[in-house]
C-alpha atoms as a PDB file:
ATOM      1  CA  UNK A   1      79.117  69.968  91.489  1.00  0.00           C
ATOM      2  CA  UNK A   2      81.404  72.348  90.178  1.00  0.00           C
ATOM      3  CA  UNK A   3      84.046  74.411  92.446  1.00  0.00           C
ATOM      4  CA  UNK A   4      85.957  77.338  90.783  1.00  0.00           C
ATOM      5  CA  UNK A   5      88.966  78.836  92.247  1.00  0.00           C
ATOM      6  CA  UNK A   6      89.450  82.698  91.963  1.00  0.00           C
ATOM      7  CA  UNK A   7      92.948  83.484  93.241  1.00  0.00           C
ATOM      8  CA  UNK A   8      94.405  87.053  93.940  1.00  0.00           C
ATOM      9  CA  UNK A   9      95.568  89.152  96.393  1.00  0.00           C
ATOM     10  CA  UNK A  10      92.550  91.698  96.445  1.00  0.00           C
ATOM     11  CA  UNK A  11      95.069  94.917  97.699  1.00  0.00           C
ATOM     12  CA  UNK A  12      91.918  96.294  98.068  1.00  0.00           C
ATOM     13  CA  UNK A  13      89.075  94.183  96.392  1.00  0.00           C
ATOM     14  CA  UNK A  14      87.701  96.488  93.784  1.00  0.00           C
ATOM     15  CA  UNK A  15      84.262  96.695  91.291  1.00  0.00           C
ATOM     16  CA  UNK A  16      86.439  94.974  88.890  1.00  0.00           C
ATOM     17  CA  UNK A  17      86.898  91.816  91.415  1.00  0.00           C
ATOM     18  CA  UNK A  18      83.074  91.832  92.259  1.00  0.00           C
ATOM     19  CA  UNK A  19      82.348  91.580  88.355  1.00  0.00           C
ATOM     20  CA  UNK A  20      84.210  88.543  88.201  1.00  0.00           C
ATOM     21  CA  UNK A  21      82.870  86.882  91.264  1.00  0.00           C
ATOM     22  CA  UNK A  22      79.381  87.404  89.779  1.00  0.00           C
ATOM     23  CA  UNK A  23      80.772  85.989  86.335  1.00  0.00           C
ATOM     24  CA  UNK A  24      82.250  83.091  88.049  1.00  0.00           C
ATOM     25  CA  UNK A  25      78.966  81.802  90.063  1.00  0.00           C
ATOM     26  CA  UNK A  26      77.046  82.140  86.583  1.00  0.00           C
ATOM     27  CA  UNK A  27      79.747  79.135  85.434  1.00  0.00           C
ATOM     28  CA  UNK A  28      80.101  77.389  89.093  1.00  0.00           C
ATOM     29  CA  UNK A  29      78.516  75.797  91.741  1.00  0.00           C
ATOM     30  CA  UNK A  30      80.864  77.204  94.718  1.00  0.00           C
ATOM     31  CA  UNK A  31      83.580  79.336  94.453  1.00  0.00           C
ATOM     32  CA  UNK A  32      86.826  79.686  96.639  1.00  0.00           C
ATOM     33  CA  UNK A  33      88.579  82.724  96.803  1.00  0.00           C
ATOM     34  CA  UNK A  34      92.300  82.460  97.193  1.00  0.00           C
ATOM     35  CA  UNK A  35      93.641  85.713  99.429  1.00  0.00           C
ATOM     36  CA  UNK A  36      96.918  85.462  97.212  1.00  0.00           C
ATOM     37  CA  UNK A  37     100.279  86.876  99.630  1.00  0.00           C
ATOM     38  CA  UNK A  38      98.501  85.914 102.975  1.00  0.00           C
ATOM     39  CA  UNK A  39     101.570  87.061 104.681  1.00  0.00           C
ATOM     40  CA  UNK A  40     102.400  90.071 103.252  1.00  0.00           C
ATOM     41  CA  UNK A  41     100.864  93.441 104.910  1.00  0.00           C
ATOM     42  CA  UNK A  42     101.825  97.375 105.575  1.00  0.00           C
ATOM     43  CA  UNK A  43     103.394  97.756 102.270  1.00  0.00           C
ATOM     44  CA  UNK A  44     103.229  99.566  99.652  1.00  0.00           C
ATOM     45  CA  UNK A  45     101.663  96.828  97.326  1.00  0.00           C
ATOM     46  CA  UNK A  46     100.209  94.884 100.139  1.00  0.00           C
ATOM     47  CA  UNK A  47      99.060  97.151 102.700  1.00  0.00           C
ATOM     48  CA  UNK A  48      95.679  94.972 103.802  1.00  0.00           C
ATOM     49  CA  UNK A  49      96.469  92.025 105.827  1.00  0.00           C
ATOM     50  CA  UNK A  50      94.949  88.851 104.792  1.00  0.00           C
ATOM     51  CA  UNK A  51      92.485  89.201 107.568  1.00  0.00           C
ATOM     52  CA  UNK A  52      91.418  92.791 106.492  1.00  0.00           C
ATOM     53  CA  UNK A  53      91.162  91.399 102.924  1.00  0.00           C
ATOM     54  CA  UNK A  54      89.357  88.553 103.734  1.00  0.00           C
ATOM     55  CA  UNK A  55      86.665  90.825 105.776  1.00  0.00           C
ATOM     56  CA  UNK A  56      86.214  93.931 103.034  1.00  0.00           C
ATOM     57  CA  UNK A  57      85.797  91.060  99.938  1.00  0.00           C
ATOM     58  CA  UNK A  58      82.984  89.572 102.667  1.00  0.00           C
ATOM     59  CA  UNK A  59      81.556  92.900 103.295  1.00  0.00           C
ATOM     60  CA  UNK A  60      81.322  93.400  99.608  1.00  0.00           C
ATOM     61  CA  UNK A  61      79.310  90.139  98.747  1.00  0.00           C
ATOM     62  CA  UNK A  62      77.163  90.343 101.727  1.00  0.00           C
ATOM     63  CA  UNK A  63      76.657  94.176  99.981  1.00  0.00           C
ATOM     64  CA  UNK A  64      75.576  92.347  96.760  1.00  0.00           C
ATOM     65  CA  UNK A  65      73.447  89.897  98.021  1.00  0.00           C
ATOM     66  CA  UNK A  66      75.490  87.209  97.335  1.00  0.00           C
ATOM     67  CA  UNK A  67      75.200  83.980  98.728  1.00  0.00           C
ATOM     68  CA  UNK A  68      78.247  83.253 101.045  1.00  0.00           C
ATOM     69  CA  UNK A  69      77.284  79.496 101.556  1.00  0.00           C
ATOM     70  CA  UNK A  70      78.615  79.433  97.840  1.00  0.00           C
ATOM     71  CA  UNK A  71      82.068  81.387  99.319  1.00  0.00           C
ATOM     72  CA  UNK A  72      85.257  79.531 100.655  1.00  0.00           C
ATOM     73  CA  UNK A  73      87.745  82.107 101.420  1.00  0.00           C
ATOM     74  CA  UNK A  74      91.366  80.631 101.779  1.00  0.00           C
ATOM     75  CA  UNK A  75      94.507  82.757 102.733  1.00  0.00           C
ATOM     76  CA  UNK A  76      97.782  81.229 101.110  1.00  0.00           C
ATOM     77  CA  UNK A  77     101.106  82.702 102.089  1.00  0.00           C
ATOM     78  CA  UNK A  78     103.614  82.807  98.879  1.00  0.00           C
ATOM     79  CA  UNK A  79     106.489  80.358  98.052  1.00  0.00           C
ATOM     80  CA  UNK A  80     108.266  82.097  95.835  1.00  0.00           C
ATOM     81  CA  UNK A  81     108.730  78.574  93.615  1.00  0.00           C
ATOM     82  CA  UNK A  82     106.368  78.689  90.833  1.00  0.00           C
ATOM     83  CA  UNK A  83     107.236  75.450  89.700  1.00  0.00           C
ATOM     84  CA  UNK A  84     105.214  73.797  93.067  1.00  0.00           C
ATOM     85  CA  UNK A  85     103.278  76.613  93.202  1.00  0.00           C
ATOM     86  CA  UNK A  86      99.451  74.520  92.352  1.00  0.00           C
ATOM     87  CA  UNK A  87     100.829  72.278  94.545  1.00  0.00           C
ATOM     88  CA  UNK A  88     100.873  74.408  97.452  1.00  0.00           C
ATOM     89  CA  UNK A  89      97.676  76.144  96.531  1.00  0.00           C
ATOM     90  CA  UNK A  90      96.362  72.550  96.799  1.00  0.00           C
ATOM     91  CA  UNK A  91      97.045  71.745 100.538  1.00  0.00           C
ATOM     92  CA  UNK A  92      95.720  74.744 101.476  1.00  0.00           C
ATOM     93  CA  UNK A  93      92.439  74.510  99.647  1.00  0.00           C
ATOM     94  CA  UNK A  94      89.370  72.573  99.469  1.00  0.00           C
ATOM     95  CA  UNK A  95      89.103  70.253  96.238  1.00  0.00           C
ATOM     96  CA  UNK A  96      88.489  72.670  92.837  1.00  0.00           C
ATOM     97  CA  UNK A  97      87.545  72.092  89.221  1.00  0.00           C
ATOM     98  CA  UNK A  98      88.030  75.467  87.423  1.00  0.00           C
ATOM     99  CA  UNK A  99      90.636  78.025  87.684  1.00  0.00           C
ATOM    100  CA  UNK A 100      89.339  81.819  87.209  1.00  0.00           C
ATOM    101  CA  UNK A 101      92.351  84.052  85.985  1.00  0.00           C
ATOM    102  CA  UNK A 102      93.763  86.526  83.766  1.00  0.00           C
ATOM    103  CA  UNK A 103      97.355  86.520  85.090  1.00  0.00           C
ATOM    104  CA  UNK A 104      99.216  84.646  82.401  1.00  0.00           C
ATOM    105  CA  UNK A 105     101.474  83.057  84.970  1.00  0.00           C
ATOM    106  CA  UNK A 106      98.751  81.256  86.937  1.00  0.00           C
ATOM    107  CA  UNK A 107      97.063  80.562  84.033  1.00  0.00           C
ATOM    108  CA  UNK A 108     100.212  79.126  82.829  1.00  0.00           C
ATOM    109  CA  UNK A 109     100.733  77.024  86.235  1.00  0.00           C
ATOM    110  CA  UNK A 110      97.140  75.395  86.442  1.00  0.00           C
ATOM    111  CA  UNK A 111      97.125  74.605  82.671  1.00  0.00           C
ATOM    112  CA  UNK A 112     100.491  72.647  83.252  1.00  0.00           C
ATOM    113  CA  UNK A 113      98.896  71.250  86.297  1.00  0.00           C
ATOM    114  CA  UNK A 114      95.976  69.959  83.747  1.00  0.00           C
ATOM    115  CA  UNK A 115      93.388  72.111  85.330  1.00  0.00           C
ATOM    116  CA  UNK A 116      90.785  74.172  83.196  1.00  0.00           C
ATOM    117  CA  UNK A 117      90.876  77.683  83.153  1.00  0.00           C
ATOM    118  CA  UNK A 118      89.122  79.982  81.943  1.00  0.00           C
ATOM    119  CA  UNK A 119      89.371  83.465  81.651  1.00  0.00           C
ATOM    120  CA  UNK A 120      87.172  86.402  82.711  1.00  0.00           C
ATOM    121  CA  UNK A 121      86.428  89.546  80.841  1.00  0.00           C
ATOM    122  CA  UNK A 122      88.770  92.203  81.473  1.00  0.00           C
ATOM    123  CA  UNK A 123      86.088  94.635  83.567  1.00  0.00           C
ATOM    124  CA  UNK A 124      87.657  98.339  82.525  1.00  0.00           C
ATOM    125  CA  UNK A 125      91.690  97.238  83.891  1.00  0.00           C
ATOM    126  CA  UNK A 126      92.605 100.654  83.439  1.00  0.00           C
ATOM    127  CA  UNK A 127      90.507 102.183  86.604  1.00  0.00           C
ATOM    128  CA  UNK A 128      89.773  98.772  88.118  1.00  0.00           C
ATOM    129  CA  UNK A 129      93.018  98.415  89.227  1.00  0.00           C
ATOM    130  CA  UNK A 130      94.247  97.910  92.492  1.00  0.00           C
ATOM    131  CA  UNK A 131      97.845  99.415  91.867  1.00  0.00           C
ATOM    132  CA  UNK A 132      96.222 102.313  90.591  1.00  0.00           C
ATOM    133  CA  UNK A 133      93.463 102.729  93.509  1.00  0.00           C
ATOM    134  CA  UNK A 134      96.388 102.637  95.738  1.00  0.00           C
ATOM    135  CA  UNK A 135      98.097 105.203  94.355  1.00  0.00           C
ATOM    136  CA  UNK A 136      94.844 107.456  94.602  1.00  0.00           C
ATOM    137  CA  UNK A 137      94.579 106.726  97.874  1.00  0.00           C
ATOM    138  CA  UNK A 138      97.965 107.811  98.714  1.00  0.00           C
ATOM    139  CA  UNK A 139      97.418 110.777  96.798  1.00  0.00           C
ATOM    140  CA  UNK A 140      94.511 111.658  98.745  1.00  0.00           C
ATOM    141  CA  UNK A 141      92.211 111.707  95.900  1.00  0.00           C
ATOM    142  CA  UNK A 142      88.747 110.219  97.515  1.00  0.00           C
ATOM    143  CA  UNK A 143      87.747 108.986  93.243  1.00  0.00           C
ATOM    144  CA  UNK A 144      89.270 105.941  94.355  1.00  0.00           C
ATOM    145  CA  UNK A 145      85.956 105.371  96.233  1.00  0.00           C
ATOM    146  CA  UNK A 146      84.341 105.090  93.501  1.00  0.00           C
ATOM    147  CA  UNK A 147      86.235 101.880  92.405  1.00  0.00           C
ATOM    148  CA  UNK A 148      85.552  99.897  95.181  1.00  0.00           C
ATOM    149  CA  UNK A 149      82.243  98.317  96.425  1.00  0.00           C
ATOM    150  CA  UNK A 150      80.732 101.157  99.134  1.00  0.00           C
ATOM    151  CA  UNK A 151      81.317  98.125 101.648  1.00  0.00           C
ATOM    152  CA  UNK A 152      85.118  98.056 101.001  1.00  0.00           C
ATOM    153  CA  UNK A 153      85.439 101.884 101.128  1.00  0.00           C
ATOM    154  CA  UNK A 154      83.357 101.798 104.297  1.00  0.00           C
ATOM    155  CA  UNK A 155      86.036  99.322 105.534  1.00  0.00           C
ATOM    156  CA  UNK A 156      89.064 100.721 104.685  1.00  0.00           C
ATOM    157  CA  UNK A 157      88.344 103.865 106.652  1.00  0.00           C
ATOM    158  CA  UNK A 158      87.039 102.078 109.374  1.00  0.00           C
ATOM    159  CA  UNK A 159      89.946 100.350 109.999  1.00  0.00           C
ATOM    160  CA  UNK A 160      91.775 103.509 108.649  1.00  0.00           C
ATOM    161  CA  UNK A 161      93.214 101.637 105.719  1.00  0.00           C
ATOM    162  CA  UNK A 162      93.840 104.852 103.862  1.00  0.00           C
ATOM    163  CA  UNK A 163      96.212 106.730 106.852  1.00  0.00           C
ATOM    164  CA  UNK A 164      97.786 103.578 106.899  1.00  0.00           C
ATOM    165  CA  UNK A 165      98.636 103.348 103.056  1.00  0.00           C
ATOM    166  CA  UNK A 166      99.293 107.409 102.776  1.00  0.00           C
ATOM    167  CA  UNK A 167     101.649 106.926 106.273  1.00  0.00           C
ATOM    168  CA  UNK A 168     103.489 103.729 104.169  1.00  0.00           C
ATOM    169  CA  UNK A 169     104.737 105.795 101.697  1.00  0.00           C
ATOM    170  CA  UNK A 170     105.487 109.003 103.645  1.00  0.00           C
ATOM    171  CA  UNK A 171     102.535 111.039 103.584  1.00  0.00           C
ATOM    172  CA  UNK A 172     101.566 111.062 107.057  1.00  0.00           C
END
């Protein structure tokens, strides 16, 4: 059996995650999603708590009739130390074969570590985004809905994800 591992912090999870998820279980058996900055929430760049996160990429999968027996999920707070970085990803994870990335850093890390990675296809970076989604959201501009599985947009304003990001950066 083959387990991939599909790290990120998901600030939200957007179409441009869910592309890669479906990618990845084309090329693996299971598939653990690493909730990247698990400690980190009500900022600017990570204003969805692990927990939150966690729930709207669940939402979203359950929304695409994906199989969530195939789904670990596995918050990781940071460590700022790159150079024991895999190693901490380790303890905190089930055992993986693959590493799903485009950040050159990880990528970087695991290939040191003498992991395979492979890379996804960049899914339209310019709009699937999450820097950029959050920004429309803070600008009040509801297109960012259309970026996001209808699950995740459904979330954030349940949990009123949006007044919280526009209230963050002083747009009460």
């Amino acid at each position: 059996m083959r387990r991939g591992l599909y790290p990120g912090r998901f600030q939200p999870f957007h179409l441009g995650h869910l592309q890669v998820v479906k990618w990845t279980l084309q090329r693996v058996d299971e598939l653990i999603i690493v909730i990247g900055s698990a400690q980190e929430s009500h900022t600017l760049s990570n204003p969805f708590t692990a927990g939150e996160r966690m729930e709207m990429i669940r939402r979203a999968l359950e929304g695409s009739n994906i199989d969530l027996s195939l789904i670990y999920f596995v918050p990781i707070p940071d460590i700022l130390m790159n150079s024991v970085w895999v190693y901490h990803v380790k303890s905190f994870s089930p055992k993986f074969d693959v590493i799903i990335s485009r950040n050159p850093l990880v990528m970087r890390l695991f290939k040191e570590a003498g992991y395979e990675v492979i890379e996804p296809p960049a899914y339209d970076r310019k709009i699937y985004n999450s820097t950029f989604i959050r920004r429309l959201i803070i600008e009040n501009n509801n297109e960012w809905e259309k970026l996001v599985p209808a699950e995740v947009s459904a979330y954030i304003h349940e949990i009123r994800g949006d007044e919280r990001l526009r209230s963050i950066a002083g747009f009460s």
